[in-house]
PDB file of N, CA and C in Angstrom:
ATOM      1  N   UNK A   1       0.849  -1.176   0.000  1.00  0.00           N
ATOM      2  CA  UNK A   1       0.000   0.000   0.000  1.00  0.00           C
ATOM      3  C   UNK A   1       0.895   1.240   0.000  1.00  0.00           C
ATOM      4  N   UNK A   2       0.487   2.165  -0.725  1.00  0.00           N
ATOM      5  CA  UNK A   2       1.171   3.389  -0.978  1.00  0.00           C
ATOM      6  C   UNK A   2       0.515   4.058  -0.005  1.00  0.00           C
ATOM      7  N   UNK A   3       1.536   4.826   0.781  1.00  0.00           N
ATOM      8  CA  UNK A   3       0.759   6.336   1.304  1.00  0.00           C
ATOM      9  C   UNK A   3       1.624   7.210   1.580  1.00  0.00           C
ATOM     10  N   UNK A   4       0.816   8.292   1.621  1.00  0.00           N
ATOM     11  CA  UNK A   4       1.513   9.911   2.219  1.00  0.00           C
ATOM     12  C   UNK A   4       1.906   9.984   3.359  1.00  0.00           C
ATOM     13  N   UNK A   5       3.567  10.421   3.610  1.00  0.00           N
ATOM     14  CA  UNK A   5       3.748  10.922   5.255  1.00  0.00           C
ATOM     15  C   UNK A   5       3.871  11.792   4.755  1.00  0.00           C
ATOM     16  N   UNK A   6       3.430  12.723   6.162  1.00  0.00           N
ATOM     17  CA  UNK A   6       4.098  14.237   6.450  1.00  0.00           C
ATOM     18  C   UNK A   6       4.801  14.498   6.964  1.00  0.00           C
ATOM     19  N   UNK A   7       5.607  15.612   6.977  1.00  0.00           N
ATOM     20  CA  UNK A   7       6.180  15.983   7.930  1.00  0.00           C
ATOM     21  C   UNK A   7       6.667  17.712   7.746  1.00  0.00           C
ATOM     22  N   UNK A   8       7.065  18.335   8.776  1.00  0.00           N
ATOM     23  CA  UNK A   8       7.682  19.605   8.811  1.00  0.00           C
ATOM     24  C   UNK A   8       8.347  19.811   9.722  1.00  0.00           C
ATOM     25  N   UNK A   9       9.006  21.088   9.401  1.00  0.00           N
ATOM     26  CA  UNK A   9      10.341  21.774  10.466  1.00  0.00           C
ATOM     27  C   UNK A   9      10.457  23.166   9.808  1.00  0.00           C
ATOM     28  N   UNK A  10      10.991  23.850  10.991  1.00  0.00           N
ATOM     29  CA  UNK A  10      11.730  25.292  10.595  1.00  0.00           C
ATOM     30  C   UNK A  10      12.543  25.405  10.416  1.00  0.00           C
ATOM     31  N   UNK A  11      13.512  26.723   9.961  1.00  0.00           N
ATOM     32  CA  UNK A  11      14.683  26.832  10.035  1.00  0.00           C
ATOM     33  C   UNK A  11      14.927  28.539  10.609  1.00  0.00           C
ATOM     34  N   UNK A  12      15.875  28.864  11.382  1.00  0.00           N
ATOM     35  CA  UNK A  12      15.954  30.123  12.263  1.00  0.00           C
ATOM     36  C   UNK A  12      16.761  31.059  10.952  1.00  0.00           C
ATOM     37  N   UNK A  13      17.095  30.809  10.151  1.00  0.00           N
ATOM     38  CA  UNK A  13      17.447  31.731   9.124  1.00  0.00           C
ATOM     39  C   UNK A  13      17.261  30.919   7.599  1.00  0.00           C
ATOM     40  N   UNK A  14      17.378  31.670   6.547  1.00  0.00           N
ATOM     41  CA  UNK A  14      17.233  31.538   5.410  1.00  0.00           C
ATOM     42  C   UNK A  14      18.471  31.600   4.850  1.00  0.00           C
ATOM     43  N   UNK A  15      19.427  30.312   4.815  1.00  0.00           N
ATOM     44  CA  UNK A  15      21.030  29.732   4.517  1.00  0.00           C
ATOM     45  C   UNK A  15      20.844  28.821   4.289  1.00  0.00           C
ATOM     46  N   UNK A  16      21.754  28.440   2.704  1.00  0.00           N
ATOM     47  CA  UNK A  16      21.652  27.405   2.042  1.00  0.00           C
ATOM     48  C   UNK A  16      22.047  25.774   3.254  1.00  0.00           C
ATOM     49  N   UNK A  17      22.772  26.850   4.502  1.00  0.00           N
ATOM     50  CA  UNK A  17      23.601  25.612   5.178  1.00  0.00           C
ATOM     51  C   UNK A  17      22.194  24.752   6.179  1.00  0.00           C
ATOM     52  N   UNK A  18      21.113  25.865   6.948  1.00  0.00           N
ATOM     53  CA  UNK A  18      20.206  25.820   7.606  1.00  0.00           C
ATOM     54  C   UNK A  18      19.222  25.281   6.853  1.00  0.00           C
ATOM     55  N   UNK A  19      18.761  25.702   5.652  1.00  0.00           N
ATOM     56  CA  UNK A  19      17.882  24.700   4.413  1.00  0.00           C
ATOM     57  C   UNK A  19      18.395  23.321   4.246  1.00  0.00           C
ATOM     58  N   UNK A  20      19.653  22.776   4.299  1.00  0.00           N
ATOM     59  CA  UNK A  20      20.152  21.270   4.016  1.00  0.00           C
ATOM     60  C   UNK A  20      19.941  20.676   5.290  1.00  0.00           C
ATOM     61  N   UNK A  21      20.475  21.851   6.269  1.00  0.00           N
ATOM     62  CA  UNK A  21      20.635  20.807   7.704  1.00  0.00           C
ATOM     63  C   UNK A  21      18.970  20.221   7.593  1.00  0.00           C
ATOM     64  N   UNK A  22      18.089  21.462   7.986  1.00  0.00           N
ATOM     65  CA  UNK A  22      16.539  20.846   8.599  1.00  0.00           C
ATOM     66  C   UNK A  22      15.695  20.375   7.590  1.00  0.00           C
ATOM     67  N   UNK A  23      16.377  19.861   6.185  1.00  0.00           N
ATOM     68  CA  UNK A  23      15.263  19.060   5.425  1.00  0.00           C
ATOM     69  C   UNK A  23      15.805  17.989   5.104  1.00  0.00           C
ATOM     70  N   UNK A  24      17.627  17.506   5.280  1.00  0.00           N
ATOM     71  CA  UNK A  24      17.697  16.656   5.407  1.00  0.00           C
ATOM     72  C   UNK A  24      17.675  15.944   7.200  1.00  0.00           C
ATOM     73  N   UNK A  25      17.356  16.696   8.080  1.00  0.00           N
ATOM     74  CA  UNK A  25      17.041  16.143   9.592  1.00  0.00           C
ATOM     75  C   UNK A  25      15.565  15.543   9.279  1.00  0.00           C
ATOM     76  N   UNK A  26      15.053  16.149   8.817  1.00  0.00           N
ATOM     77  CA  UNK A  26      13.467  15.755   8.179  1.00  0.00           C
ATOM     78  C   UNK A  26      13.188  14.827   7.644  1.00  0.00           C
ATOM     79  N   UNK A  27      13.785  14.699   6.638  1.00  0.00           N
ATOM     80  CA  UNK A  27      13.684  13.368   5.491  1.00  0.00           C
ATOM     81  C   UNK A  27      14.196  12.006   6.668  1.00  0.00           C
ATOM     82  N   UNK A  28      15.553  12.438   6.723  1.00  0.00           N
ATOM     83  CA  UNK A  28      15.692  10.769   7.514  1.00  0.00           C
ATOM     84  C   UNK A  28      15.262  10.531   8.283  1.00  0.00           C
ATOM     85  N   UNK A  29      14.330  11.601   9.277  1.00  0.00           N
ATOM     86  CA  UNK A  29      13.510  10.948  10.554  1.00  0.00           C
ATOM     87  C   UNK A  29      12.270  10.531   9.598  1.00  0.00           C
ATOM     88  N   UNK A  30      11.645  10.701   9.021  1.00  0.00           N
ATOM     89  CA  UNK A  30      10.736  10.361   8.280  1.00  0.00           C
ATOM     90  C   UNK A  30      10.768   8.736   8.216  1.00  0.00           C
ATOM     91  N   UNK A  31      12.223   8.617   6.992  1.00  0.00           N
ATOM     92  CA  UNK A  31      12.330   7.361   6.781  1.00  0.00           C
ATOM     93  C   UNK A  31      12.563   6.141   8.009  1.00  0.00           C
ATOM     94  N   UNK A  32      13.393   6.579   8.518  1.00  0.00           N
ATOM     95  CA  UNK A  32      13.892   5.817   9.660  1.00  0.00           C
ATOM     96  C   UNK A  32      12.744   5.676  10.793  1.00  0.00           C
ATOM     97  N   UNK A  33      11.731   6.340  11.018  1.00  0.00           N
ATOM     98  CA  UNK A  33      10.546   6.306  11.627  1.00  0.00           C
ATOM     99  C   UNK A  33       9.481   5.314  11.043  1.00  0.00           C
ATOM    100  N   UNK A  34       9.240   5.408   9.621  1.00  0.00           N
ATOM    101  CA  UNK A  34       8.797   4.943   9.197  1.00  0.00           C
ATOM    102  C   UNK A  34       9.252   3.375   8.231  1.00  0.00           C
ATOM    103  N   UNK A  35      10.375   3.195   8.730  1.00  0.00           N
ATOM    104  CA  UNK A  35      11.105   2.241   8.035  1.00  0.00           C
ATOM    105  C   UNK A  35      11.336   2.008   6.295  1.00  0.00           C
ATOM    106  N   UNK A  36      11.710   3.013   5.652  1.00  0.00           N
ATOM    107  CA  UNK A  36      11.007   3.167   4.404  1.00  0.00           C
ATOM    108  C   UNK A  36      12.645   3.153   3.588  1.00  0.00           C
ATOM    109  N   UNK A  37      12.137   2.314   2.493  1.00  0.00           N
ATOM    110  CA  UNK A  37      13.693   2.607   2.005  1.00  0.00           C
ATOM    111  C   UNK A  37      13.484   3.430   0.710  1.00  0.00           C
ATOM    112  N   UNK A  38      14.850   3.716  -0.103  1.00  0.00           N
ATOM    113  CA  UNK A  38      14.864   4.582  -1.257  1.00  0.00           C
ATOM    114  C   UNK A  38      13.629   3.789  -2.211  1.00  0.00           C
ATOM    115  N   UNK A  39      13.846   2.387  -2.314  1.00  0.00           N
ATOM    116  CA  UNK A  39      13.065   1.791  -3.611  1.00  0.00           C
ATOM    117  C   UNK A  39      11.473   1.752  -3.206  1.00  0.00           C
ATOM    118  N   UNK A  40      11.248   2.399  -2.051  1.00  0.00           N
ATOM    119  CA  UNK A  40       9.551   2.027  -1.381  1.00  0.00           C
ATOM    120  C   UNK A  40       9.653   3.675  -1.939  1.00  0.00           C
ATOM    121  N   UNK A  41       9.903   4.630  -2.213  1.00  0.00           N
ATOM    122  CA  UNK A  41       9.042   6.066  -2.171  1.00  0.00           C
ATOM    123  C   UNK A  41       9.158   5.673  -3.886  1.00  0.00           C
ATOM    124  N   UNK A  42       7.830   6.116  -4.266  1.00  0.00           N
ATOM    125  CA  UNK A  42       7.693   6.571  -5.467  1.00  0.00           C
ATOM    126  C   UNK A  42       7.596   8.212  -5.724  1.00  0.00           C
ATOM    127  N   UNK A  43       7.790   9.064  -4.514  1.00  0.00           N
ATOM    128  CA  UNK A  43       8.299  10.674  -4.754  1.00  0.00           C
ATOM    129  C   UNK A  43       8.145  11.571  -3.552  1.00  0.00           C
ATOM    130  N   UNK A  44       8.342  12.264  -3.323  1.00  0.00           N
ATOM    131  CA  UNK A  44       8.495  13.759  -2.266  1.00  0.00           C
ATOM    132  C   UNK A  44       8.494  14.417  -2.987  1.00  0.00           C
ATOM    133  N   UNK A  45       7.266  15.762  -2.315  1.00  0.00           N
ATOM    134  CA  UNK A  45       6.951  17.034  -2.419  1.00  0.00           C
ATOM    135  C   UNK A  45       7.194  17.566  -1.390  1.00  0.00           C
ATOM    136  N   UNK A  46       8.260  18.503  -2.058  1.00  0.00           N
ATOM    137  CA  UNK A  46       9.034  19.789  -1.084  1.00  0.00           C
ATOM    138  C   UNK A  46       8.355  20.947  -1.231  1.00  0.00           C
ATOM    139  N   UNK A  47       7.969  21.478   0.358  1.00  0.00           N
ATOM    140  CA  UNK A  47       7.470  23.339  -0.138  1.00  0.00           C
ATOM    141  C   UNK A  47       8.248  23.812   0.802  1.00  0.00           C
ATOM    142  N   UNK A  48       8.352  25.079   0.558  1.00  0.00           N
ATOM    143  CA  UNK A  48       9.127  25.961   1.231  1.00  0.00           C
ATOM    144  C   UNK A  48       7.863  27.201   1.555  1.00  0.00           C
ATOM    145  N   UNK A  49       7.961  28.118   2.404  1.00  0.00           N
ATOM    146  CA  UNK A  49       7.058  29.267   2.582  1.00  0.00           C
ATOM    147  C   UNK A  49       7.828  30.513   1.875  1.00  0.00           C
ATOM    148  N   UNK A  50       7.256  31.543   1.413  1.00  0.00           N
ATOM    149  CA  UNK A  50       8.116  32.180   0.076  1.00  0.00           C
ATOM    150  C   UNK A  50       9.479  32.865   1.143  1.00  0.00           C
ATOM    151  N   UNK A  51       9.255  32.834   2.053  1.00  0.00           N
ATOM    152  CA  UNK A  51      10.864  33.402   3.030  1.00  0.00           C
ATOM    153  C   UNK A  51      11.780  32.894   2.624  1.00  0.00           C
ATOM    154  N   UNK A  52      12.005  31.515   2.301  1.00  0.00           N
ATOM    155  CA  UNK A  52      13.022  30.233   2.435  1.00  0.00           C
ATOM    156  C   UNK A  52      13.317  30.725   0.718  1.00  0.00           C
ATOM    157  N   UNK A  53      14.603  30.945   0.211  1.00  0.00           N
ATOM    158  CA  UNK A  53      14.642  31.310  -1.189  1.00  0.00           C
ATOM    159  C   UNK A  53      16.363  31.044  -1.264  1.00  0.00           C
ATOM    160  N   UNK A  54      17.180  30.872  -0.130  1.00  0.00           N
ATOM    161  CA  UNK A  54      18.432  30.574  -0.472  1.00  0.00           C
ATOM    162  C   UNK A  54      19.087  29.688  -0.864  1.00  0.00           C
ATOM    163  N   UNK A  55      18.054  28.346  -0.792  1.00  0.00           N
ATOM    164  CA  UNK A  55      18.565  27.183  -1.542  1.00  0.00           C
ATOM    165  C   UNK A  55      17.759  26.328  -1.709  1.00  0.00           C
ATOM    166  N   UNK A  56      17.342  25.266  -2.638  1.00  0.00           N
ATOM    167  CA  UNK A  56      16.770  24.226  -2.943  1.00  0.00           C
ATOM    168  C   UNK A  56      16.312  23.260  -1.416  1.00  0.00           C
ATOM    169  N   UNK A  57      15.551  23.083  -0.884  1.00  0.00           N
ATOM    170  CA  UNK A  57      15.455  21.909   0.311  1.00  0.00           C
ATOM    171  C   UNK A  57      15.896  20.460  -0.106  1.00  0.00           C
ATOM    172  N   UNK A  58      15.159  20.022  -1.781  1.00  0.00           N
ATOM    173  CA  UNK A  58      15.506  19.017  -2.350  1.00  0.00           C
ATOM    174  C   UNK A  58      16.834  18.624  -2.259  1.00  0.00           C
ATOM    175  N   UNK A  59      17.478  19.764  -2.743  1.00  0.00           N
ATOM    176  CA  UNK A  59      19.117  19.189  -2.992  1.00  0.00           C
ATOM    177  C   UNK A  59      19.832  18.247  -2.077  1.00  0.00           C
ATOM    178  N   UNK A  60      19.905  18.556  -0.934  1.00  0.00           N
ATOM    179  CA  UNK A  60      20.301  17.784  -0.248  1.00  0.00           C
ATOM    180  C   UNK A  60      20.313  16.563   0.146  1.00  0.00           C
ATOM    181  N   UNK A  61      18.705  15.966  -0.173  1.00  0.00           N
ATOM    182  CA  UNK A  61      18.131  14.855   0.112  1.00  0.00           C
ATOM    183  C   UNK A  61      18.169  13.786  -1.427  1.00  0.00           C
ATOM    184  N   UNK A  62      18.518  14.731  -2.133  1.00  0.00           N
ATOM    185  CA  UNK A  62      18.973  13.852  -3.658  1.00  0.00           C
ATOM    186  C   UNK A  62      20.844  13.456  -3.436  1.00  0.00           C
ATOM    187  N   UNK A  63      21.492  14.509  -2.876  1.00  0.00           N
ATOM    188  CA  UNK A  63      22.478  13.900  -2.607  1.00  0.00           C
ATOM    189  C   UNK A  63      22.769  12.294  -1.576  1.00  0.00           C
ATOM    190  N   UNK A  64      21.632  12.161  -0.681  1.00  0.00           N
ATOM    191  CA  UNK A  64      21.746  11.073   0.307  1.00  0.00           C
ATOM    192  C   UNK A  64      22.175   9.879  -0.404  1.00  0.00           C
ATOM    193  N   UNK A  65      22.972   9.261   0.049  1.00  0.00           N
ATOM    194  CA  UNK A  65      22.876   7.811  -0.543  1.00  0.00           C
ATOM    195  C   UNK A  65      21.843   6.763  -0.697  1.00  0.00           C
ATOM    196  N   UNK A  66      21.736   6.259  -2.006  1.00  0.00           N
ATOM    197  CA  UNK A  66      20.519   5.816  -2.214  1.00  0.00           C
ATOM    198  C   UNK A  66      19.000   5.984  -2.716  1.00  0.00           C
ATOM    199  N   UNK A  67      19.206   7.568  -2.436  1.00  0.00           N
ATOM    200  CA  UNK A  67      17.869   8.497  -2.817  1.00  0.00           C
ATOM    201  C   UNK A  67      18.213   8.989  -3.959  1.00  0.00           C
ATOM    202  N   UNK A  68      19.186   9.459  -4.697  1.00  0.00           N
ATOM    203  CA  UNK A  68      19.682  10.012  -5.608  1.00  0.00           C
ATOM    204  C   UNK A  68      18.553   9.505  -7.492  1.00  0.00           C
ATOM    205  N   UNK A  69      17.902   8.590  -7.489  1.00  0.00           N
ATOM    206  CA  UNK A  69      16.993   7.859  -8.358  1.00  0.00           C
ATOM    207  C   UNK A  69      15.411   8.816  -7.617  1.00  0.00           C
ATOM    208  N   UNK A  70      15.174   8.911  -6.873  1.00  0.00           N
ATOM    209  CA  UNK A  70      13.960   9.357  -6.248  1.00  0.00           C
ATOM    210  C   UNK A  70      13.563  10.381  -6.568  1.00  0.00           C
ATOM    211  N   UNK A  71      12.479  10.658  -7.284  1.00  0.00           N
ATOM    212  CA  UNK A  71      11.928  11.409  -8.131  1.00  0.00           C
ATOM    213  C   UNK A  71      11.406  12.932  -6.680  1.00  0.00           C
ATOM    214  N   UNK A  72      12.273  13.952  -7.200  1.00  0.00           N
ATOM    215  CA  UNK A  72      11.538  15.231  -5.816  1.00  0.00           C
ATOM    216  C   UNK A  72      11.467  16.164  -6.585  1.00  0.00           C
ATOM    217  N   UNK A  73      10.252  17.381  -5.976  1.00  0.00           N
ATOM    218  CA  UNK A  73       9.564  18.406  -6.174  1.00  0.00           C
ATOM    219  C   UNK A  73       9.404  19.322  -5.466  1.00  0.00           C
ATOM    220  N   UNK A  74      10.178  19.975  -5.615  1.00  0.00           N
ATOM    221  CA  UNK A  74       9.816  21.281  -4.685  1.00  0.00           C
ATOM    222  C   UNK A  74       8.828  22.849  -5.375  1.00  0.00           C
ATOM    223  N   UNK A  75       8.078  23.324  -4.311  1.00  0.00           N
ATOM    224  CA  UNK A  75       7.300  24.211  -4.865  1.00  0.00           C
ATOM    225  C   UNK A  75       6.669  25.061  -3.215  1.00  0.00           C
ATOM    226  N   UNK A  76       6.073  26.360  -3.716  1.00  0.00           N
ATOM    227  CA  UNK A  76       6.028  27.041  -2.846  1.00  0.00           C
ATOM    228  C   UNK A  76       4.633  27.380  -2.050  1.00  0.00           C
ATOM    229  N   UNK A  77       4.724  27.159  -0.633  1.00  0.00           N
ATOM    230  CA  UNK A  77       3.692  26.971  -0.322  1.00  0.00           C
ATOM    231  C   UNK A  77       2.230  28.599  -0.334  1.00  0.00           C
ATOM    232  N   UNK A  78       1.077  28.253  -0.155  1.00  0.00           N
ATOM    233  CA  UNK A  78       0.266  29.396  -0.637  1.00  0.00           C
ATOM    234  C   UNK A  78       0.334  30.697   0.765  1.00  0.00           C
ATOM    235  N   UNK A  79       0.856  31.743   0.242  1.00  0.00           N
ATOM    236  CA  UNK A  79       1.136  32.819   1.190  1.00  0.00           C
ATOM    237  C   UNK A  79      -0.026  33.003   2.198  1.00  0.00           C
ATOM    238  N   UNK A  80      -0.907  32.341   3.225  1.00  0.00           N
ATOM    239  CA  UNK A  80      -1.803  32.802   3.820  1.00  0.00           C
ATOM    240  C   UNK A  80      -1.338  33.462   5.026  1.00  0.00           C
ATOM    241  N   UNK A  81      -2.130  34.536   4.957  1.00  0.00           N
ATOM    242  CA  UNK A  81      -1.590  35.916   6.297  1.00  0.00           C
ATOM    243  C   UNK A  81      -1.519  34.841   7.324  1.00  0.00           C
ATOM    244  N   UNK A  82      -0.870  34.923   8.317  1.00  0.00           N
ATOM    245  CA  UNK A  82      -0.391  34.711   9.607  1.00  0.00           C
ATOM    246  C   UNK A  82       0.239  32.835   9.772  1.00  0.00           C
ATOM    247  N   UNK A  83       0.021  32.610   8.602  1.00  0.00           N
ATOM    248  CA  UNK A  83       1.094  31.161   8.687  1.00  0.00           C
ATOM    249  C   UNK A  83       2.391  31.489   9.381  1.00  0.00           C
ATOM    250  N   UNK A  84       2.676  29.967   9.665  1.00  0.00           N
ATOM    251  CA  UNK A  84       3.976  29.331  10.393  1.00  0.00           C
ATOM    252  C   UNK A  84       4.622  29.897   9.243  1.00  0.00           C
ATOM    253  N   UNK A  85       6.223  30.892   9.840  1.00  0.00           N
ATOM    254  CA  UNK A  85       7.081  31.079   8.346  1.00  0.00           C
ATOM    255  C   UNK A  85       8.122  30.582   8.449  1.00  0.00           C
ATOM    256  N   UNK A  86       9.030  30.273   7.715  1.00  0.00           N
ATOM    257  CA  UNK A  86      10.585  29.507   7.392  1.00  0.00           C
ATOM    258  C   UNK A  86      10.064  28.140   7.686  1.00  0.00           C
ATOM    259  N   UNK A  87       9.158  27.816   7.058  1.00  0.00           N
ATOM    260  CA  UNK A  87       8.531  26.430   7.581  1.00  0.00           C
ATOM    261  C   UNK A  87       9.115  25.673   5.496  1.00  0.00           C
ATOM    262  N   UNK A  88       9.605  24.474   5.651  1.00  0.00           N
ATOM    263  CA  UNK A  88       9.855  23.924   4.997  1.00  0.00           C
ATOM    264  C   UNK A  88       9.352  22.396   5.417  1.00  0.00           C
ATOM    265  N   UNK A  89       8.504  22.093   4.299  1.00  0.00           N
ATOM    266  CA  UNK A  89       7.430  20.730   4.323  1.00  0.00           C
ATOM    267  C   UNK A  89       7.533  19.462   3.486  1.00  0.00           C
ATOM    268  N   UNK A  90       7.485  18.188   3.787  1.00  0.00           N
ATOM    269  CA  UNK A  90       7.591  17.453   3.092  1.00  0.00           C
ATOM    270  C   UNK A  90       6.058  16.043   3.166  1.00  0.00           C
ATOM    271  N   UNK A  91       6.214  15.800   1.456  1.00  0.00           N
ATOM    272  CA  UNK A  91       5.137  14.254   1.472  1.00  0.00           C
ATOM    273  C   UNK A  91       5.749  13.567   0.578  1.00  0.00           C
ATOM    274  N   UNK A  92       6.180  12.630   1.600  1.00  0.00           N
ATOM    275  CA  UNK A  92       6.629  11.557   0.969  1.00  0.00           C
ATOM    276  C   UNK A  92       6.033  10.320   0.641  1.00  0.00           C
ATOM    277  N   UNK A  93       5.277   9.650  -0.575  1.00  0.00           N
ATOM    278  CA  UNK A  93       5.057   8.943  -1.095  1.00  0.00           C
ATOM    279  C   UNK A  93       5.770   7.836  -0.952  1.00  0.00           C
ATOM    280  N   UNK A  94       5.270   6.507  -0.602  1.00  0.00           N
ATOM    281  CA  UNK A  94       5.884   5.517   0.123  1.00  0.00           C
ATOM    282  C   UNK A  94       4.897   3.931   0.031  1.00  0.00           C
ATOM    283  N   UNK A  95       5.570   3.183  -0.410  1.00  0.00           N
ATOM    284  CA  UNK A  95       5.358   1.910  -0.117  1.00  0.00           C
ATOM    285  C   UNK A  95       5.429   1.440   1.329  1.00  0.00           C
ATOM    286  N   UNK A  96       4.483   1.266   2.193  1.00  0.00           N
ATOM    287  CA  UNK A  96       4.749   0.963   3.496  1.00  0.00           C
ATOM    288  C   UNK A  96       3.975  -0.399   3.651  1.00  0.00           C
ATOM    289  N   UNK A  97       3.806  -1.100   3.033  1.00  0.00           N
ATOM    290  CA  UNK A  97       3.375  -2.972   3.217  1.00  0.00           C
ATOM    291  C   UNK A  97       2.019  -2.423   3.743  1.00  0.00           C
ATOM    292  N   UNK A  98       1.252  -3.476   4.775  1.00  0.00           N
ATOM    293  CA  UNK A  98       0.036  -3.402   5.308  1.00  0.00           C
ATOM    294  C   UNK A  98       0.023  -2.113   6.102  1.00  0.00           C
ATOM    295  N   UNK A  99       1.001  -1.021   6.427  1.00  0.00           N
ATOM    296  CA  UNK A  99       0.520  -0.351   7.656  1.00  0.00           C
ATOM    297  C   UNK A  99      -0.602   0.304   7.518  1.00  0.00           C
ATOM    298  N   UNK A 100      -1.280   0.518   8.428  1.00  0.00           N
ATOM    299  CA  UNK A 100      -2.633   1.084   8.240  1.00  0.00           C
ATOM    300  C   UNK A 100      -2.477   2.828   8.493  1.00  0.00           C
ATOM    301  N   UNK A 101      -3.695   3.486   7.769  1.00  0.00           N
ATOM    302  CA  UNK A 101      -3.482   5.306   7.771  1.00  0.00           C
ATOM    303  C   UNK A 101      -3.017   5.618   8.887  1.00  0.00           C
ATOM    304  N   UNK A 102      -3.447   5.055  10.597  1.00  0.00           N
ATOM    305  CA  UNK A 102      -3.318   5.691  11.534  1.00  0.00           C
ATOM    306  C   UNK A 102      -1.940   5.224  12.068  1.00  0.00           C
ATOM    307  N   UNK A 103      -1.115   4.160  11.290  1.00  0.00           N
ATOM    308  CA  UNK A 103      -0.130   3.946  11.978  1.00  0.00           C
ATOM    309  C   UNK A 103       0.810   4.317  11.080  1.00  0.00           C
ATOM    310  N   UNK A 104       1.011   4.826  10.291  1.00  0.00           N
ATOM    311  CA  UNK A 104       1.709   5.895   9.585  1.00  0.00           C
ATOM    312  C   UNK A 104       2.433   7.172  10.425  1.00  0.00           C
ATOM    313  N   UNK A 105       4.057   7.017  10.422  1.00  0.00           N
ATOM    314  CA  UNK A 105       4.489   7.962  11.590  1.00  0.00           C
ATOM    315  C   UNK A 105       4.794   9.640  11.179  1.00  0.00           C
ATOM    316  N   UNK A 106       3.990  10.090  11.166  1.00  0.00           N
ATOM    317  CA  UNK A 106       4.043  12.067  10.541  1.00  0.00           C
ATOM    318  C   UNK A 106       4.457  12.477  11.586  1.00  0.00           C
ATOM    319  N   UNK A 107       5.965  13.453  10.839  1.00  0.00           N
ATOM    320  CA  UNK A 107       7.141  13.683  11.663  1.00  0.00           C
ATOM    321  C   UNK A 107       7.202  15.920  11.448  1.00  0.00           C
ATOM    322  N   UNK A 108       7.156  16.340  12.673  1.00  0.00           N
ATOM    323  CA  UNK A 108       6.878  17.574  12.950  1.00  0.00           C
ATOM    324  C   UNK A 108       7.733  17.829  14.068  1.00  0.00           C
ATOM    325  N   UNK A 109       9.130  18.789  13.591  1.00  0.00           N
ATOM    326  CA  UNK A 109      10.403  19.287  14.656  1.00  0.00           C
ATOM    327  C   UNK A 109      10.209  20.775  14.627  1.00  0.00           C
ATOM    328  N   UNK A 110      10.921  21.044  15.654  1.00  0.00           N
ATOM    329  CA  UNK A 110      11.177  22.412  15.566  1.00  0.00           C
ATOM    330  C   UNK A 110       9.885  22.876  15.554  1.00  0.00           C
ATOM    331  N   UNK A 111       9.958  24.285  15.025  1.00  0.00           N
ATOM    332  CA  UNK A 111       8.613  24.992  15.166  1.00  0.00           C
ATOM    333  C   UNK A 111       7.120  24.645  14.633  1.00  0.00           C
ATOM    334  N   UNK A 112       7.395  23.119  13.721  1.00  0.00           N
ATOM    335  CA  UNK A 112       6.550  23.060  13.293  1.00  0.00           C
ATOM    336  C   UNK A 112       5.707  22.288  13.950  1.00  0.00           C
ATOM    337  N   UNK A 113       6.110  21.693  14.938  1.00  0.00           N
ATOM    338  CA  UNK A 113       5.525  21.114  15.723  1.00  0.00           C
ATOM    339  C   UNK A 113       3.695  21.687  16.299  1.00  0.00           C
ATOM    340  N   UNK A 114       3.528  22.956  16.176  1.00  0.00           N
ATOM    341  CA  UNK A 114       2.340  23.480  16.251  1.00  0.00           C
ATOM    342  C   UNK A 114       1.769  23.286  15.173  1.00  0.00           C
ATOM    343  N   UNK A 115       1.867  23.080  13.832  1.00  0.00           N
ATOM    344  CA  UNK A 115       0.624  22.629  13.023  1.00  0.00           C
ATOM    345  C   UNK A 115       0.237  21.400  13.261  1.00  0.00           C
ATOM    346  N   UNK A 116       1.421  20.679  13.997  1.00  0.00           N
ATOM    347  CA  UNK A 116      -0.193  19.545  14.150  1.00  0.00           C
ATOM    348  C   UNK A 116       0.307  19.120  15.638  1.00  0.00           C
ATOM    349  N   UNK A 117      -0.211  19.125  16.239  1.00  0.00           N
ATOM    350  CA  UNK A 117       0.651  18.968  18.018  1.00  0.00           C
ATOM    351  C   UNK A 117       0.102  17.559  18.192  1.00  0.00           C
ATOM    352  N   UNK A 118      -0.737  17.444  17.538  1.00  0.00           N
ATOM    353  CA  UNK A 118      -1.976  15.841  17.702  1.00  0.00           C
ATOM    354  C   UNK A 118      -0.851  14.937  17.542  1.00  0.00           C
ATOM    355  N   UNK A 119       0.114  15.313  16.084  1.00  0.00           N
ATOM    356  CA  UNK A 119       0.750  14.192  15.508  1.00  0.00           C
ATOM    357  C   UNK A 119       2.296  14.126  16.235  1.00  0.00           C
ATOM    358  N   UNK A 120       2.897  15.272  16.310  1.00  0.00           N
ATOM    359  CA  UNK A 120       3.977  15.891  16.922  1.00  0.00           C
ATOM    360  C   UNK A 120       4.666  14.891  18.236  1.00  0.00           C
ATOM    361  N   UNK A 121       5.877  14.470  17.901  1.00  0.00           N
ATOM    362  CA  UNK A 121       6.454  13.607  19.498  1.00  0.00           C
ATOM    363  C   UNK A 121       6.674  14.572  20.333  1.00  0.00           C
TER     364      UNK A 121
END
């Protein structure tokens, strides 16, 4: 069964170095949470909030070993007044065997932890 995780995080400035660190901290808690390897995602969608403009989030996570075949997308999320900002988001598309919707692990660090506190460790 294919499904969507989520996940998000912030970053305290807008640097290509702070964009790699917290979307690749993101991605591998994702996977590693969810036990998911490169050949189980059939893709990730990257957004950024229009603040975040100094570097690709993708890049980094195409460099990982193994992921480098894994089809990613990044695009920008819709400007609504008073959103979470420097928020950089990911859905990763995933082969996860039988797990069921609710046991699907959606991963939320850092500041982003307030859009969903339900899901949030």
């Amino acid at each position: 069964m294919i499904r969507g995780i989520r996940g998000a995080t912030t970053v305290t400035e807008n640097t290509p170095e702070a964009i790699y660190q917290a979307s690749v901290a993101l991605f591998e808690t994702i996977v590693t949470k969810n036990n998911v390897t490169p050949e189980a995602i059939s893709s990730v969608l990257v957004s950024v909030t229009s603040d975040i403009d100094a570097a690709f989030p993708a890049k980094p996570i195409r460099e990982l070993a193994g992921f480098q075949y894994v089809p990613i997308m990044g695009v920008t999320e819709i400007p609504v007044p008073g959103a979470l900002a420097m928020c950089i988001r990911l859905m990763v598309s995933a082969e996860v065997g039988e797990t069921a919707q609710q046991d699907v692990v959606h991963v939320y660090l850092e500041g982003a932890r307030v859009l969903r506190p339900d899901l949030a460790e």
